[in-house]
C-alpha atoms as a PDB file:
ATOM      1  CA  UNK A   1      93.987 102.289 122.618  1.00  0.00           C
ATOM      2  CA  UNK A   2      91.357  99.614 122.512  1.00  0.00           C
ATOM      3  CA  UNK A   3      89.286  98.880 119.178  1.00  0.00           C
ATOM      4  CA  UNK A   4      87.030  96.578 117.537  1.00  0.00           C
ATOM      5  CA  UNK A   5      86.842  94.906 114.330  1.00  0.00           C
ATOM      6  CA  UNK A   6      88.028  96.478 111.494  1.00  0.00           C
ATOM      7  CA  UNK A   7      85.701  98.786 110.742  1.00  0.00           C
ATOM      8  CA  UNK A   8      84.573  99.165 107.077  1.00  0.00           C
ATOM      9  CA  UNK A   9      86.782  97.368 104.922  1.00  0.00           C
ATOM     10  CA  UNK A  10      87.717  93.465 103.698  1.00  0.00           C
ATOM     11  CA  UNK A  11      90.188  92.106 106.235  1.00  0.00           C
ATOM     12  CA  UNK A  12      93.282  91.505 103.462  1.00  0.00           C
ATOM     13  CA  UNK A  13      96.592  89.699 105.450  1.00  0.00           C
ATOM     14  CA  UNK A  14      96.782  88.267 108.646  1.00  0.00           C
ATOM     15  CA  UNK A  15      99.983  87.785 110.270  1.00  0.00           C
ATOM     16  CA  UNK A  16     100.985  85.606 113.725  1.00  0.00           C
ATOM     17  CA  UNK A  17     103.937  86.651 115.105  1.00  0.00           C
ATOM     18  CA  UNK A  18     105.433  83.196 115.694  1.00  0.00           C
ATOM     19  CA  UNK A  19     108.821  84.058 115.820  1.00  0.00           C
ATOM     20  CA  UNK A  20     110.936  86.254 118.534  1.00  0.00           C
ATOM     21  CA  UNK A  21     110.455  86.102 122.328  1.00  0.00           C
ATOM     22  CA  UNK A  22     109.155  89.765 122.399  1.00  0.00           C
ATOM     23  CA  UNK A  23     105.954  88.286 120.341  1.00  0.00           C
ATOM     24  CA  UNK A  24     105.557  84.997 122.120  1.00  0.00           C
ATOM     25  CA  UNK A  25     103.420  83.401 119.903  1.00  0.00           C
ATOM     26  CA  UNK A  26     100.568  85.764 121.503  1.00  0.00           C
ATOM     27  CA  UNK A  27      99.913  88.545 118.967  1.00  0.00           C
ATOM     28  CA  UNK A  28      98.407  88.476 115.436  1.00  0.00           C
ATOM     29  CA  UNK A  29      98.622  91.649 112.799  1.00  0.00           C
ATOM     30  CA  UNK A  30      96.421  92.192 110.345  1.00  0.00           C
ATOM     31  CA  UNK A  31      95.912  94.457 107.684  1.00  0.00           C
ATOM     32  CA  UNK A  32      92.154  96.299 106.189  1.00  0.00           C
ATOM     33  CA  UNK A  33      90.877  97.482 103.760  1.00  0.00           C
ATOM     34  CA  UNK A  34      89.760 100.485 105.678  1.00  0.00           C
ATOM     35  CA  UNK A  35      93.250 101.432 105.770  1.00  0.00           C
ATOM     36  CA  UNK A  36      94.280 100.185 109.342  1.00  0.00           C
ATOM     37  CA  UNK A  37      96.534  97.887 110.644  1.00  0.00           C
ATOM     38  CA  UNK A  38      95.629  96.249 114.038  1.00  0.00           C
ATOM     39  CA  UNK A  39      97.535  94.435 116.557  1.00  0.00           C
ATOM     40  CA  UNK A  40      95.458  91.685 118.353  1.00  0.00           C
ATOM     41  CA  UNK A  41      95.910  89.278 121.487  1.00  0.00           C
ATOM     42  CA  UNK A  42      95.508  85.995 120.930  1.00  0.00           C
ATOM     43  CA  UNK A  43      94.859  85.220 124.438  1.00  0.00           C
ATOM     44  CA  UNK A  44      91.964  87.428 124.746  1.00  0.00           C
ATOM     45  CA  UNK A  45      90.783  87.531 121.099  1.00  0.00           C
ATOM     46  CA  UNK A  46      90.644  91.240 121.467  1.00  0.00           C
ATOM     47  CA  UNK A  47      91.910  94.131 119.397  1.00  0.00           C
ATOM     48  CA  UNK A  48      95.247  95.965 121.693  1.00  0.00           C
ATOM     49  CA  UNK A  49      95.727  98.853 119.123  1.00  0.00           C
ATOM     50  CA  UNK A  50      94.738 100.044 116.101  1.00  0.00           C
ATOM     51  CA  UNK A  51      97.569 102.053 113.275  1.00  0.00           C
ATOM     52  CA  UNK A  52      96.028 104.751 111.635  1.00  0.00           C
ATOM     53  CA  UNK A  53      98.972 105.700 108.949  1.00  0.00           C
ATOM     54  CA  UNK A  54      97.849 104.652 105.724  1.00  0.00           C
ATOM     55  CA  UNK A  55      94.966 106.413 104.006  1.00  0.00           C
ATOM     56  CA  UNK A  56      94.068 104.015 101.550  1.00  0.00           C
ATOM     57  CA  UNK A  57      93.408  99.899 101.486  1.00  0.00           C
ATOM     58  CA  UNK A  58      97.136  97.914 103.851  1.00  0.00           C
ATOM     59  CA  UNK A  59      97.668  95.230 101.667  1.00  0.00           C
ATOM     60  CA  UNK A  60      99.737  93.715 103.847  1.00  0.00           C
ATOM     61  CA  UNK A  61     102.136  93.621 106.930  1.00  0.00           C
ATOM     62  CA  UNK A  62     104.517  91.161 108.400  1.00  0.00           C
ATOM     63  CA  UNK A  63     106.131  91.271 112.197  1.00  0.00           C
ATOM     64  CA  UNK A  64     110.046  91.465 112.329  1.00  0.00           C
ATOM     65  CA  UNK A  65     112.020  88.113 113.126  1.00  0.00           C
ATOM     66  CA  UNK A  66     112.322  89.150 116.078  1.00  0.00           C
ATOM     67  CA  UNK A  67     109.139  90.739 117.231  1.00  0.00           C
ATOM     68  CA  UNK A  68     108.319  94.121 118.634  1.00  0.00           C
ATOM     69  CA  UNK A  69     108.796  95.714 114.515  1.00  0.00           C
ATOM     70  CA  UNK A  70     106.492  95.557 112.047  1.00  0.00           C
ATOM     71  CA  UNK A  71     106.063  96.881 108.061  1.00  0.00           C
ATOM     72  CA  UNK A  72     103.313  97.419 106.281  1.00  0.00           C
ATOM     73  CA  UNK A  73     102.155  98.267 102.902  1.00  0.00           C
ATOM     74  CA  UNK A  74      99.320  99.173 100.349  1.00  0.00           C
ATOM     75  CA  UNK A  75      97.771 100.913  97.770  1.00  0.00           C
ATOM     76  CA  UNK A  76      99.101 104.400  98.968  1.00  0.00           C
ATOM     77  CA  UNK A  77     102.488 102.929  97.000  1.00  0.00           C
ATOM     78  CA  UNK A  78     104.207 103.154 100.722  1.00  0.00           C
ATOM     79  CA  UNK A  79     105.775 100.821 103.064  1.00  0.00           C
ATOM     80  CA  UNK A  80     105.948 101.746 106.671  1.00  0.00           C
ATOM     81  CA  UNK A  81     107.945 100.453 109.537  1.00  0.00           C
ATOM     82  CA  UNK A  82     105.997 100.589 113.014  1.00  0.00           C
ATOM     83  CA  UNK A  83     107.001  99.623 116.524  1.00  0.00           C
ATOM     84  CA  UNK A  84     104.061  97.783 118.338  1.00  0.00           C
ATOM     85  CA  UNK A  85     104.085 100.727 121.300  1.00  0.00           C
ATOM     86  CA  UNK A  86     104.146 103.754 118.628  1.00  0.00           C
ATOM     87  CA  UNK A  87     100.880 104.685 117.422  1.00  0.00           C
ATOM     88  CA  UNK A  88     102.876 106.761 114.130  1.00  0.00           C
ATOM     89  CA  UNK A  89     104.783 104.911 111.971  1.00  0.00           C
ATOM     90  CA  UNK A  90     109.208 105.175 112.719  1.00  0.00           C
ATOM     91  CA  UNK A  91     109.913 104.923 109.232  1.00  0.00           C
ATOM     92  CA  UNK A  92     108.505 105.701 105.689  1.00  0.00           C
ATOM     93  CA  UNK A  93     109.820 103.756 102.470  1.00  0.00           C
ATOM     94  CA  UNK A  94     108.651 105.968  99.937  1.00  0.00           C
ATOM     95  CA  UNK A  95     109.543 104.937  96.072  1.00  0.00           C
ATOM     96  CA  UNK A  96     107.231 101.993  93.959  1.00  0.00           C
ATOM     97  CA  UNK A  97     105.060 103.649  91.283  1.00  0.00           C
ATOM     98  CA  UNK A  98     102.421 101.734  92.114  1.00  0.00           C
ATOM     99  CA  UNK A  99     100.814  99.978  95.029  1.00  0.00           C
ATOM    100  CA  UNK A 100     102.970  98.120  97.468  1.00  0.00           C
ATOM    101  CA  UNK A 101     101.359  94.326  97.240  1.00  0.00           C
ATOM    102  CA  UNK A 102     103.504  92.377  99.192  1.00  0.00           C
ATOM    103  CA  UNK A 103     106.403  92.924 102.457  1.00  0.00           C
ATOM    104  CA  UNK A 104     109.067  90.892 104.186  1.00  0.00           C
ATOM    105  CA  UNK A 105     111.964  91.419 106.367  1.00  0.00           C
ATOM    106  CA  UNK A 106     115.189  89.906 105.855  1.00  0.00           C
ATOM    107  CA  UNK A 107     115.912  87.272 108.492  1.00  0.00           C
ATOM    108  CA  UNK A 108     118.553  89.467 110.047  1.00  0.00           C
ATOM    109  CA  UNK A 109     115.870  92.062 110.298  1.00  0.00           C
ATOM    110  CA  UNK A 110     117.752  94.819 109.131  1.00  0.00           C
ATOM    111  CA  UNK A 111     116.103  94.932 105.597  1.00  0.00           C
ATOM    112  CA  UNK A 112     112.409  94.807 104.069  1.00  0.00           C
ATOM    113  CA  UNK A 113     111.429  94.064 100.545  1.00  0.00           C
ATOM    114  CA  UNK A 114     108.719  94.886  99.318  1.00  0.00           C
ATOM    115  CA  UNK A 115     106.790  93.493  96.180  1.00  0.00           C
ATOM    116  CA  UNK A 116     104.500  96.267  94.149  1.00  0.00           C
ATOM    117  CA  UNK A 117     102.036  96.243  90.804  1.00  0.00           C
ATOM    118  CA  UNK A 118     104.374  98.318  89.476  1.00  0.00           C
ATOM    119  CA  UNK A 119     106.593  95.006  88.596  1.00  0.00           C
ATOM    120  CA  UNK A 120     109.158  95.281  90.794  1.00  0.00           C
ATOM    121  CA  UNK A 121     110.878  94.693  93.923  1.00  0.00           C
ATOM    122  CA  UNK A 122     112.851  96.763  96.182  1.00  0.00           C
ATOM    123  CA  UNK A 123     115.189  96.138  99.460  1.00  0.00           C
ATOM    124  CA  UNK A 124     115.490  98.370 101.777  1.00  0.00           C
ATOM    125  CA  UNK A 125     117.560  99.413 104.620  1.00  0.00           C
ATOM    126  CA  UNK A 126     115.787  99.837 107.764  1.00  0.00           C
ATOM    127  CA  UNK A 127     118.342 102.143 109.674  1.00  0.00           C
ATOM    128  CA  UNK A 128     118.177 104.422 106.933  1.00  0.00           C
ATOM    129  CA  UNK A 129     115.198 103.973 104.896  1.00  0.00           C
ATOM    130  CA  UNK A 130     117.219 104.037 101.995  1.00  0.00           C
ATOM    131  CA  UNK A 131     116.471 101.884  99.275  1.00  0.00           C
ATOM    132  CA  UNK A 132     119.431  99.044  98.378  1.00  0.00           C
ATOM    133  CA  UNK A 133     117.825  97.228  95.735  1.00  0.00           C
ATOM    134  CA  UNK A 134     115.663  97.274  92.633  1.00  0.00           C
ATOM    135  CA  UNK A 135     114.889  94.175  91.505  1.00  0.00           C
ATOM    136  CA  UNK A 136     113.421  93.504  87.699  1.00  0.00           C
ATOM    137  CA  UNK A 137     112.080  91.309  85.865  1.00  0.00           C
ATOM    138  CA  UNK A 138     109.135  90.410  86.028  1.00  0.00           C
ATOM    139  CA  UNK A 139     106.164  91.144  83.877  1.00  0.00           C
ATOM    140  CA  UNK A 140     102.971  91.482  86.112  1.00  0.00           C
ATOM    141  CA  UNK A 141     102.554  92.647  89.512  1.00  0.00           C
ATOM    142  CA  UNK A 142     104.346  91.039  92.364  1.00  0.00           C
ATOM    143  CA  UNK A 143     101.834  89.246  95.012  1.00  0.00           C
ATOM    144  CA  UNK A 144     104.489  86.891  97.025  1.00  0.00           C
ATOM    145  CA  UNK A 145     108.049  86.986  98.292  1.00  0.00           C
ATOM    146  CA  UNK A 146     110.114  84.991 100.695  1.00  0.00           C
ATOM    147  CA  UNK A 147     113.643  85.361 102.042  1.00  0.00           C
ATOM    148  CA  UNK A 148     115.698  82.085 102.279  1.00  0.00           C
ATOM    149  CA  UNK A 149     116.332  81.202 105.572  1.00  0.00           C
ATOM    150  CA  UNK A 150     119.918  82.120 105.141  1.00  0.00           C
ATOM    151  CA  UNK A 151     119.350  85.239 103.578  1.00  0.00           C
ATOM    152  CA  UNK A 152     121.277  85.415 100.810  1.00  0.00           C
ATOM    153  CA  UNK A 153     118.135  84.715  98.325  1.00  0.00           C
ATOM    154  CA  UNK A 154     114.570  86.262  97.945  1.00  0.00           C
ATOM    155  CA  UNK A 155     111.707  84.786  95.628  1.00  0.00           C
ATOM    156  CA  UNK A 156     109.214  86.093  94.052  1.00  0.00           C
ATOM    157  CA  UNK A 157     106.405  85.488  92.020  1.00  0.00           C
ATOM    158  CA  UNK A 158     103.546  87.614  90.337  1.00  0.00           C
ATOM    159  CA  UNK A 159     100.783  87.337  88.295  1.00  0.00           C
ATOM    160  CA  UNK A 160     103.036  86.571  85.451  1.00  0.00           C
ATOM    161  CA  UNK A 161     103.420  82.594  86.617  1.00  0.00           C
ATOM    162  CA  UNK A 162     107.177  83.565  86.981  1.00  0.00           C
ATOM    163  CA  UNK A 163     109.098  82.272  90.263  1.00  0.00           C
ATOM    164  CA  UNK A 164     111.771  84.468  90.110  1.00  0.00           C
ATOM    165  CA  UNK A 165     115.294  83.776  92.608  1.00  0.00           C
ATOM    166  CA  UNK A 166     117.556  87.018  93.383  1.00  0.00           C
ATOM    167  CA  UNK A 167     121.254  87.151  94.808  1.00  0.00           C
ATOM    168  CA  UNK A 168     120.885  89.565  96.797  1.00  0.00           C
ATOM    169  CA  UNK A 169     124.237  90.226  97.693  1.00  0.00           C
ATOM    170  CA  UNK A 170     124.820  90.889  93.956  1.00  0.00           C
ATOM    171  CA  UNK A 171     121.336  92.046  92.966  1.00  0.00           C
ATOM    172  CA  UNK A 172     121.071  89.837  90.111  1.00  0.00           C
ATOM    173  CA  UNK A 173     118.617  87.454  89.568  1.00  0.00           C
ATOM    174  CA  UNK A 174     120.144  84.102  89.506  1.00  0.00           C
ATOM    175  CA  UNK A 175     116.858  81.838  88.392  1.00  0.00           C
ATOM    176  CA  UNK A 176     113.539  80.835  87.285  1.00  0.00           C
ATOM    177  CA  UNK A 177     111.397  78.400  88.789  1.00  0.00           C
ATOM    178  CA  UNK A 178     108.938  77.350  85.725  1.00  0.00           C
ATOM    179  CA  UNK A 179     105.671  75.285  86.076  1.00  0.00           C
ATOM    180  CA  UNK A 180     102.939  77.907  87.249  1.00  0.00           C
ATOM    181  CA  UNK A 181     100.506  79.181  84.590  1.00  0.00           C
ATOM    182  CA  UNK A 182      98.727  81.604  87.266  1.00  0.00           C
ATOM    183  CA  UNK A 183      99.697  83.974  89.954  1.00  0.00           C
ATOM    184  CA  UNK A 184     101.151  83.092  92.528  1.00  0.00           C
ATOM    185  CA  UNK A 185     100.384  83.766  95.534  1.00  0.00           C
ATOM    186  CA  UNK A 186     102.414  82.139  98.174  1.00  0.00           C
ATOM    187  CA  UNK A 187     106.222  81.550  98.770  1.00  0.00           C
ATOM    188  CA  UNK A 188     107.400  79.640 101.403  1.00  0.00           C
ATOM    189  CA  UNK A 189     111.118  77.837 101.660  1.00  0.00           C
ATOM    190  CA  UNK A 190     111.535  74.565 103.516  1.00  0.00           C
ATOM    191  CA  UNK A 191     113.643  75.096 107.129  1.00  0.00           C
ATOM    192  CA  UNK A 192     116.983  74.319 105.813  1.00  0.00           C
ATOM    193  CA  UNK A 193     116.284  76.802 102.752  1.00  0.00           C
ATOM    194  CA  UNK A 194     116.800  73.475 100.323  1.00  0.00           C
ATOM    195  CA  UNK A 195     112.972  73.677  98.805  1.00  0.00           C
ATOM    196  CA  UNK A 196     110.745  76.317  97.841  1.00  0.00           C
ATOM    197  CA  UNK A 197     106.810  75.807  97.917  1.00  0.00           C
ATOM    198  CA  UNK A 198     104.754  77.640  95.468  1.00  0.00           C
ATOM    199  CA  UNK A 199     100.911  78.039  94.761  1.00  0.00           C
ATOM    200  CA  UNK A 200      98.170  79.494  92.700  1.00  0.00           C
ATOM    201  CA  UNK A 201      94.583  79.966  92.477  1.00  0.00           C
ATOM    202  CA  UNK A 202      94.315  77.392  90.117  1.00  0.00           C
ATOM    203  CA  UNK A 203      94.066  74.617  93.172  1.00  0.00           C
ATOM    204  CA  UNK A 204      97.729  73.900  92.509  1.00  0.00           C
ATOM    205  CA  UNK A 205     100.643  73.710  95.205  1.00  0.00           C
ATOM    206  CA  UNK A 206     104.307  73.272  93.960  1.00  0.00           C
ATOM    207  CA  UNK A 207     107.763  72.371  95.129  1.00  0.00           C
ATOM    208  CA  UNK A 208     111.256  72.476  93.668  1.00  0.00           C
ATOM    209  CA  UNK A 209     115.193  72.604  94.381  1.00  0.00           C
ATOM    210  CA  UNK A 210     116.352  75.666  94.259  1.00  0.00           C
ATOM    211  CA  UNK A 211     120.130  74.921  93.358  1.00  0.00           C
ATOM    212  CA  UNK A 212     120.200  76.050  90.109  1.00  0.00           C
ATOM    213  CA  UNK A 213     121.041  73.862  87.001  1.00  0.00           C
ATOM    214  CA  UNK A 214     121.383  74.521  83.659  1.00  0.00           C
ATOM    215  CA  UNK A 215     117.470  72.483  82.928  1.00  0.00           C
ATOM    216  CA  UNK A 216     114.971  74.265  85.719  1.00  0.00           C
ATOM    217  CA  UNK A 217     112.422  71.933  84.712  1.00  0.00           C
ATOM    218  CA  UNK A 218     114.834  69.653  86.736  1.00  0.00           C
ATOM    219  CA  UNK A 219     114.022  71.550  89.731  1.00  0.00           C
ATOM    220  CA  UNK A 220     110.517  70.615  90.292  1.00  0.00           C
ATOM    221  CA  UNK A 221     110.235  68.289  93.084  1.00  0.00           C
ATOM    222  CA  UNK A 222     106.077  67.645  93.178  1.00  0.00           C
ATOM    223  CA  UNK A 223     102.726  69.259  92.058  1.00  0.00           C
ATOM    224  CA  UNK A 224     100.026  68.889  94.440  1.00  0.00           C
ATOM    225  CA  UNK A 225      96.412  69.573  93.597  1.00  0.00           C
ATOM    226  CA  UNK A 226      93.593  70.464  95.883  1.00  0.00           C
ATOM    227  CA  UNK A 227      90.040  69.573  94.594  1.00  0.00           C
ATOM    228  CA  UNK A 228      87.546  72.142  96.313  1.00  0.00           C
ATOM    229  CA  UNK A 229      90.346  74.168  97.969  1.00  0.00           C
ATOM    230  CA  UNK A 230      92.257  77.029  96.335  1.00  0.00           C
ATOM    231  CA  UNK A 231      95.704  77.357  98.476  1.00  0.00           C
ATOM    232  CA  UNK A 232      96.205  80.583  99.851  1.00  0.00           C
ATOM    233  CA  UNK A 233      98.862  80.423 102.871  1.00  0.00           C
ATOM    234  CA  UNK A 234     102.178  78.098 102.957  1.00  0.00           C
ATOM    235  CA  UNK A 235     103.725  77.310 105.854  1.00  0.00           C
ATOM    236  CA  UNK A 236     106.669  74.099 106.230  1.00  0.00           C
ATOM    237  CA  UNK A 237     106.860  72.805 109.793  1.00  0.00           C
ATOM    238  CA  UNK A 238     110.236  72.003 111.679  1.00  0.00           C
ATOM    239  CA  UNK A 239     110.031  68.801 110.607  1.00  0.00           C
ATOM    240  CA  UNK A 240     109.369  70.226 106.910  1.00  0.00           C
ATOM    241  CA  UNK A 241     105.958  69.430 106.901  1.00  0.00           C
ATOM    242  CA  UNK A 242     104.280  71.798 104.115  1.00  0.00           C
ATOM    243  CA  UNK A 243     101.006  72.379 105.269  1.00  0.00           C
ATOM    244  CA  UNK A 244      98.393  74.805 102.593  1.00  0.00           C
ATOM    245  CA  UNK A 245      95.738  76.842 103.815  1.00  0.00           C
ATOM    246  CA  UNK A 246      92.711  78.070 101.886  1.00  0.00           C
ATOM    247  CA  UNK A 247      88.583  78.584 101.952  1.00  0.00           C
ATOM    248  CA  UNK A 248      86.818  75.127 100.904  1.00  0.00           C
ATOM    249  CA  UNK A 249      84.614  75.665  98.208  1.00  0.00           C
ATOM    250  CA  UNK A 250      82.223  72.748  98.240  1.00  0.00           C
END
């Protein structure tokens, strides 16, 4: 049905649909506060449909690859899969101890990960809802992921400083990505999955290989500092172009 704004909480993730011809660059998801998740037009600037499964503060949510699907998650400690015409969520992945901070699909869209404050990261299987993974390591609660465009390779990062790279295939983690002091926030690989793009709160944007050598201190491409602007959102362009997003604080 139709709705307006979110209606008593912070607005927490916003997510454009730019990939998939289902989506057409023409919907945005975002995620409340108030415990909804709501599907807007961005030719209209109106709210289409509002998801009333969680009870508690959505985190976050992230369209499929390929449109149409969605997952969300948040401090009920559940991820949910949705289809865009279902008001009830299709799927329920039930399992983190704590509350699910962060979600992705795989690019094949037949897996989600999802990133929790209970330290860890789990993959799982969308046919099924069965969980495939458990990924640990790290020593804080997760806040980013990102798959690499190939999909052989998540990141993640958490309030630990820690960039961490998995093998999925082998569910080991294969790497560390060192240079961060803070959390971090954002993950975002370049287009041919060669770079990964990191930032904090602390004004700071990073970049590094991510073929592992034996010195990851190697690895680090560039640091690039806002002076007013903490960086919130990555995003690398076709023509890897790393643009950063954030609130300017004069």
């Amino acid at each position: 049905g139709l709705c307006g704004l979110h209606g008593t909480g912070v607005e927490r993730h916003a997510e454009e649909a730019s990939q998939g011809q289902d989506c057409s660059r023409t919907y945005l998801l975002s995620s409340s506060e108030d415990g909804t998740v709501r599907l807007w037009s961005l030719l209209t600037f109106t709210c289409l449909v509002g998801y009333k499964g969680h009870n508690y503060p959505v985190w976050d949510t992230q369209f499929s690859p390929y449109g149409y699907y969605f997952v969300s998650g948040g401090h009920d400690r559940v991820a949910r899969l949705w289809a865009t015409d279902h008001h009830q969520p299709l799927r329920m992945f039930a399992g983190h101890l704590a509350d699910v901070t962060c979600t992705r699909f795989h690019p094949n869209a037949n897996y989600v990960a999802t990133g929790s404050s209970d330290r860890t990261i789990r993959l799982w299987d969308v046919l099924n809802g069965n969980c495939a993974r458990i990924f640990t390591g790290h020593k804080g609660p997760i806040h980013a992921l990102a798959f690499s465009p190939n999909g052989k390779f998540l990141a993640s990062g958490a309030t630990d400083g820690r960039v961490l790279l998995w093998d999925i295939g082998h569910g080991l983690m294969v790497g560390e990505l060192k240079g961060h002091t803070d959390t971090i926030y954002s993950l975002r690989f370049s287009r041919d999955g060669e770079i990964l793009a990191s930032e904090t709160d602390d004004f700071t944007t990073a970049t590094g290989h991510i073929h592992l050598q034996d010195n990851s201190q190697e690895l680090l491409l560039g640091t690039y500092m806002t002076k007013s602007t903490p960086v919130i959102h990555l995003h690398f362009t076709r023509r890897n172009l790393l643009l950063a997003a954030g609130a300017y604080n004069p």
